[in-house]
C-alpha atoms as a PDB file:
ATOM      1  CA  UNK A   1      14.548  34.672 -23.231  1.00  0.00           C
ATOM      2  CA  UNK A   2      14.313  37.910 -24.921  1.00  0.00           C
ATOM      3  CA  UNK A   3      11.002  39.756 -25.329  1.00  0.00           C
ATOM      4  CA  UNK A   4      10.335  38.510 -28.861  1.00  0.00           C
ATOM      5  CA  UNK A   5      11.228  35.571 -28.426  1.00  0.00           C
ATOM      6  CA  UNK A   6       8.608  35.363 -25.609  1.00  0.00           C
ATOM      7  CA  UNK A   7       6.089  36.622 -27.728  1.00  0.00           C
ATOM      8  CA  UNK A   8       6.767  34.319 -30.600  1.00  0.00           C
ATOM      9  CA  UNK A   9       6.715  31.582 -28.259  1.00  0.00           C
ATOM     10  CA  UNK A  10       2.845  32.353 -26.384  1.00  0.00           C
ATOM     11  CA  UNK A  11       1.970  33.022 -30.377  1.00  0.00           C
ATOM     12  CA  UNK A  12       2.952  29.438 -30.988  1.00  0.00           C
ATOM     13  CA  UNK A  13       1.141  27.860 -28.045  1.00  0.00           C
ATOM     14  CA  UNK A  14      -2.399  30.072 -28.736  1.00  0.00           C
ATOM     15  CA  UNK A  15      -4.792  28.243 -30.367  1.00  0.00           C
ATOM     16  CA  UNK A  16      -5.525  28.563 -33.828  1.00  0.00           C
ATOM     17  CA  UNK A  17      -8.626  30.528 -33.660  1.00  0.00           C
ATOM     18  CA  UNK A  18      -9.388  33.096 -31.414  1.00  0.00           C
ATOM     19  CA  UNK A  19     -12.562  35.373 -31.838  1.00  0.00           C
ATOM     20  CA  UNK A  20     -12.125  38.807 -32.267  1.00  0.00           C
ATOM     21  CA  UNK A  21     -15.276  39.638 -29.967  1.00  0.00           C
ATOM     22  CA  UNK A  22     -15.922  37.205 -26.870  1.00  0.00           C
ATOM     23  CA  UNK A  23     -19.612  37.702 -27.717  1.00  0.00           C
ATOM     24  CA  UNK A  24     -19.000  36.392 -31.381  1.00  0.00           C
ATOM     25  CA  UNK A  25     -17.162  33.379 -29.974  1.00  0.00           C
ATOM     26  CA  UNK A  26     -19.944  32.363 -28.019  1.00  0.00           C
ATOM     27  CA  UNK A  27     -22.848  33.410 -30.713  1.00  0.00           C
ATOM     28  CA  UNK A  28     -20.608  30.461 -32.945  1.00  0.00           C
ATOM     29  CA  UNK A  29     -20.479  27.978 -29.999  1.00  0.00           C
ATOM     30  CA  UNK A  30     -24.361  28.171 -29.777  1.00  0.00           C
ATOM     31  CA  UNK A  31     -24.475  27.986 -33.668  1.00  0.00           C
ATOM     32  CA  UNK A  32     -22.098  24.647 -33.356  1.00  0.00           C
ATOM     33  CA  UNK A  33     -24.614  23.426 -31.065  1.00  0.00           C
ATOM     34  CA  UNK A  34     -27.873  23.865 -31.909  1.00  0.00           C
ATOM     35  CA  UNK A  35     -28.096  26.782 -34.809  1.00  0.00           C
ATOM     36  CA  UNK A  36     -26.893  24.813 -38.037  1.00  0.00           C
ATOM     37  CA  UNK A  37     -29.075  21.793 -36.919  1.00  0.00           C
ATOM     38  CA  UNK A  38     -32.172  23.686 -36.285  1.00  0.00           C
ATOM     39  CA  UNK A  39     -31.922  26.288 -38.902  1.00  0.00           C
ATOM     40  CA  UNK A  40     -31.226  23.589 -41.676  1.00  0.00           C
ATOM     41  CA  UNK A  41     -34.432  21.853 -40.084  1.00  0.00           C
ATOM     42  CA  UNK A  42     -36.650  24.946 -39.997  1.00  0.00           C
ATOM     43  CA  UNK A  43     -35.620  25.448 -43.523  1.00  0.00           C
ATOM     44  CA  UNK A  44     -37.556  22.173 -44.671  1.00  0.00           C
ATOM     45  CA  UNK A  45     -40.604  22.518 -41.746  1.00  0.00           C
ATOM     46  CA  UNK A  46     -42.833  25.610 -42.751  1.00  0.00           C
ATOM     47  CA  UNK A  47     -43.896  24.770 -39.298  1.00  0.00           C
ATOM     48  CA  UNK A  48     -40.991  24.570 -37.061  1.00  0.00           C
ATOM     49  CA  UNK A  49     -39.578  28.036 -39.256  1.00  0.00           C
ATOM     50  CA  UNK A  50     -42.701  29.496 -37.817  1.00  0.00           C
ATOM     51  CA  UNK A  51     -41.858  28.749 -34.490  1.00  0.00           C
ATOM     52  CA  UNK A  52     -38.495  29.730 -34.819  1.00  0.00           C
ATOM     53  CA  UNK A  53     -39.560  33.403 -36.311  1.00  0.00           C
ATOM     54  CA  UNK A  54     -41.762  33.351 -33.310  1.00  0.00           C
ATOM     55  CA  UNK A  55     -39.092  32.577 -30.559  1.00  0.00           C
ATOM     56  CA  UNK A  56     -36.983  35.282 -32.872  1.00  0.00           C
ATOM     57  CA  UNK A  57     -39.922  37.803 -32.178  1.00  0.00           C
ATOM     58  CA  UNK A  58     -39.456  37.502 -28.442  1.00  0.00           C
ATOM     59  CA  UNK A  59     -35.899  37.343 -28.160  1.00  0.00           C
ATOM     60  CA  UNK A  60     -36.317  41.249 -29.802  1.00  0.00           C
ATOM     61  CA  UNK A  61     -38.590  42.334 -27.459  1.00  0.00           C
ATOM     62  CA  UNK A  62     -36.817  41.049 -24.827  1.00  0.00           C
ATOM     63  CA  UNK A  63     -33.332  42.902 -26.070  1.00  0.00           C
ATOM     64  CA  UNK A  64     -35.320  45.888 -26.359  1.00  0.00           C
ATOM     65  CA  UNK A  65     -37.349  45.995 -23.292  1.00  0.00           C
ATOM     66  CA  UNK A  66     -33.901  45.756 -21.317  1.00  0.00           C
ATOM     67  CA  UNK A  67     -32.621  48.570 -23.817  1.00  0.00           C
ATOM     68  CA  UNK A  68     -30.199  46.130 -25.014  1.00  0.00           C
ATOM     69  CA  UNK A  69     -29.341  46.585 -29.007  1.00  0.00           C
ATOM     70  CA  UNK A  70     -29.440  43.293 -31.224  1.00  0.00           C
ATOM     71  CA  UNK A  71     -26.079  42.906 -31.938  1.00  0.00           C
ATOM     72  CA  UNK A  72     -23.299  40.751 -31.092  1.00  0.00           C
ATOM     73  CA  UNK A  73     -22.999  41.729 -27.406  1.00  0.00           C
ATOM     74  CA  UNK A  74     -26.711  42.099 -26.552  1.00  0.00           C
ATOM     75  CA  UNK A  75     -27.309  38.390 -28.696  1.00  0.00           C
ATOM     76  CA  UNK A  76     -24.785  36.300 -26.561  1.00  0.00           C
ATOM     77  CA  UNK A  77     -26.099  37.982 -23.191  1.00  0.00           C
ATOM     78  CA  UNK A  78     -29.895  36.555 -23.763  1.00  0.00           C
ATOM     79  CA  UNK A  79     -28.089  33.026 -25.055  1.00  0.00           C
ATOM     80  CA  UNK A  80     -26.023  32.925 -21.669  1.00  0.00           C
ATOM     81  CA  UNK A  81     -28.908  33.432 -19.640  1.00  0.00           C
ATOM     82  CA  UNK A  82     -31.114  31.152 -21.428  1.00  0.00           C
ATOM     83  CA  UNK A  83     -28.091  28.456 -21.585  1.00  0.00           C
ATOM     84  CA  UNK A  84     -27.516  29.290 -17.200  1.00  0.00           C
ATOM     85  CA  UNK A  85     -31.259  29.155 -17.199  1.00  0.00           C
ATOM     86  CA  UNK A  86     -31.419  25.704 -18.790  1.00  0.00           C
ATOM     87  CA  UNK A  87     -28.546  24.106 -16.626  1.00  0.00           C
ATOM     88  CA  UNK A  88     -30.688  25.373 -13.514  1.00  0.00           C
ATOM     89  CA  UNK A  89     -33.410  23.325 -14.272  1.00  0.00           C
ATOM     90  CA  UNK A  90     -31.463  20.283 -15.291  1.00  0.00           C
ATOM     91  CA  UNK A  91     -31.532  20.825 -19.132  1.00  0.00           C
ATOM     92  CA  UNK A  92     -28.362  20.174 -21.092  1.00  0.00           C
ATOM     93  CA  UNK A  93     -27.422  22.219 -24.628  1.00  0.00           C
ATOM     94  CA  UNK A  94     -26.741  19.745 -27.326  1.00  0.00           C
ATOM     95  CA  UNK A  95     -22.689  19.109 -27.419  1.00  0.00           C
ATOM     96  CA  UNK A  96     -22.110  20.188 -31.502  1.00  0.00           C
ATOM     97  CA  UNK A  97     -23.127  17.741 -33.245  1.00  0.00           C
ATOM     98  CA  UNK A  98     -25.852  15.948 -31.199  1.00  0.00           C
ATOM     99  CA  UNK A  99     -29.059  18.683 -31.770  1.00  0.00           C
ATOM    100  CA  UNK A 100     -31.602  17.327 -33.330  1.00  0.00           C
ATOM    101  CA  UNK A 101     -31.812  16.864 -37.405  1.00  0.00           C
ATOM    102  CA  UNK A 102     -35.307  16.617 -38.000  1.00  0.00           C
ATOM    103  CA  UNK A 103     -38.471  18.876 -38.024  1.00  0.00           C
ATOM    104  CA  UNK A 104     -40.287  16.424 -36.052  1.00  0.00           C
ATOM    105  CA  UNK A 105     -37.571  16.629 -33.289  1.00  0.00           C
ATOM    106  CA  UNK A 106     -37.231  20.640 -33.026  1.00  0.00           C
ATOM    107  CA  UNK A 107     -40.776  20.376 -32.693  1.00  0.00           C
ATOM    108  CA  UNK A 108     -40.310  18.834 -29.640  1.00  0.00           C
ATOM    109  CA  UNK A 109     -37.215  20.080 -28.331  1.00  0.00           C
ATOM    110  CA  UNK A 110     -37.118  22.052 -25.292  1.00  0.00           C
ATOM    111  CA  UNK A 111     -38.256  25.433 -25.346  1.00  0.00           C
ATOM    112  CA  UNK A 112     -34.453  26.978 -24.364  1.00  0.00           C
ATOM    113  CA  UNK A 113     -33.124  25.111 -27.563  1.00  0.00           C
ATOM    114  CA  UNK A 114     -35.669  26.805 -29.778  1.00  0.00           C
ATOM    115  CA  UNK A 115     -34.741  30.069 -27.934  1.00  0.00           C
ATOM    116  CA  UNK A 116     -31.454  29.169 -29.055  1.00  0.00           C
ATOM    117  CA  UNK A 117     -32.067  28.772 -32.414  1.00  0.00           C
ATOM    118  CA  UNK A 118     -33.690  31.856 -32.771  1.00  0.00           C
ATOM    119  CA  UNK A 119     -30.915  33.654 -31.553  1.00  0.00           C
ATOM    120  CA  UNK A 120     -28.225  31.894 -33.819  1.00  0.00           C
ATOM    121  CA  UNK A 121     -31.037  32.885 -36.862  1.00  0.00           C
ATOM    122  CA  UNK A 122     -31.071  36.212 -35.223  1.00  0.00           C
ATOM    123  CA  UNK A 123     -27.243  36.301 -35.122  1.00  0.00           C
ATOM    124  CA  UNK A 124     -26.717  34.994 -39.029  1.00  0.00           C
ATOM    125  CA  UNK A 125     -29.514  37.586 -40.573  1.00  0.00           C
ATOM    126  CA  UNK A 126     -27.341  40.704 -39.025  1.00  0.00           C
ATOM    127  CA  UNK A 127     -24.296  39.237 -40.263  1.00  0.00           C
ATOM    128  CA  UNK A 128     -22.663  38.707 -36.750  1.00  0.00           C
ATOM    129  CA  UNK A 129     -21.937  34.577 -37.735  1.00  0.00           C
END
């Protein structure tokens, strides 16, 4: 097999979509799983949006007091720790599709899911989604 024909070949077999930016890739897993839910929820619970601007507070200060910048790379760092974190103590992240829908339910979701969401709110207000 020549070269191209190589290359044409591992072209075929990669998958269709491939993030440009590994962080990226994982900032739109966590949106899959819990972001769309718990945004669209926070957008009809004056409450739960609180909440969520609140957890978005501390994820800043967090990124800044490690001198980490709030972009793409510094984002998906703080949602892999809180998403090791959470499998440490026994806590699963929603497979897409099965987060919550409600107000009522963020409300009582587990703190590393709100954490979550305010990253993937983080993520969507800078553009990085």
């Amino acid at each position: 097999m020549t070269n191209s024909a190589a290359v044409s070949a591992a072209a075929a077999a990669a998958p269709a979509f491939v993030p440009a930016c590994p962080a990226r890739g994982f900032l739109d897993e966590m949106m899959a799983r819990v972001g769309v839910d718990g945004l669209a929820a926070a957008l009809g619970d004056a409450g739960l949006l609180a909440q969520v601007d609140q957890h978005a507070a501390a994820v800043r200060d967090a990124l800044a007091g490690a001198g980490r910048e709030v972009d793409a790379d510094g984002l998906a760092a703080y949602a892999r720790s809180i998403v090791f974190a959470a499998k440490r103590m026994g806590r699963a992240v929603p497979e897409p599709g099965h987060a919550p829908l409600t107000g009522t339910a963020w409300l009582a979701a587990d703190w590393h899911q709100m954490r979550l969401v305010a990253v993937c709110m983080i993520a969507e207000s800078a553009g990085l989604l």
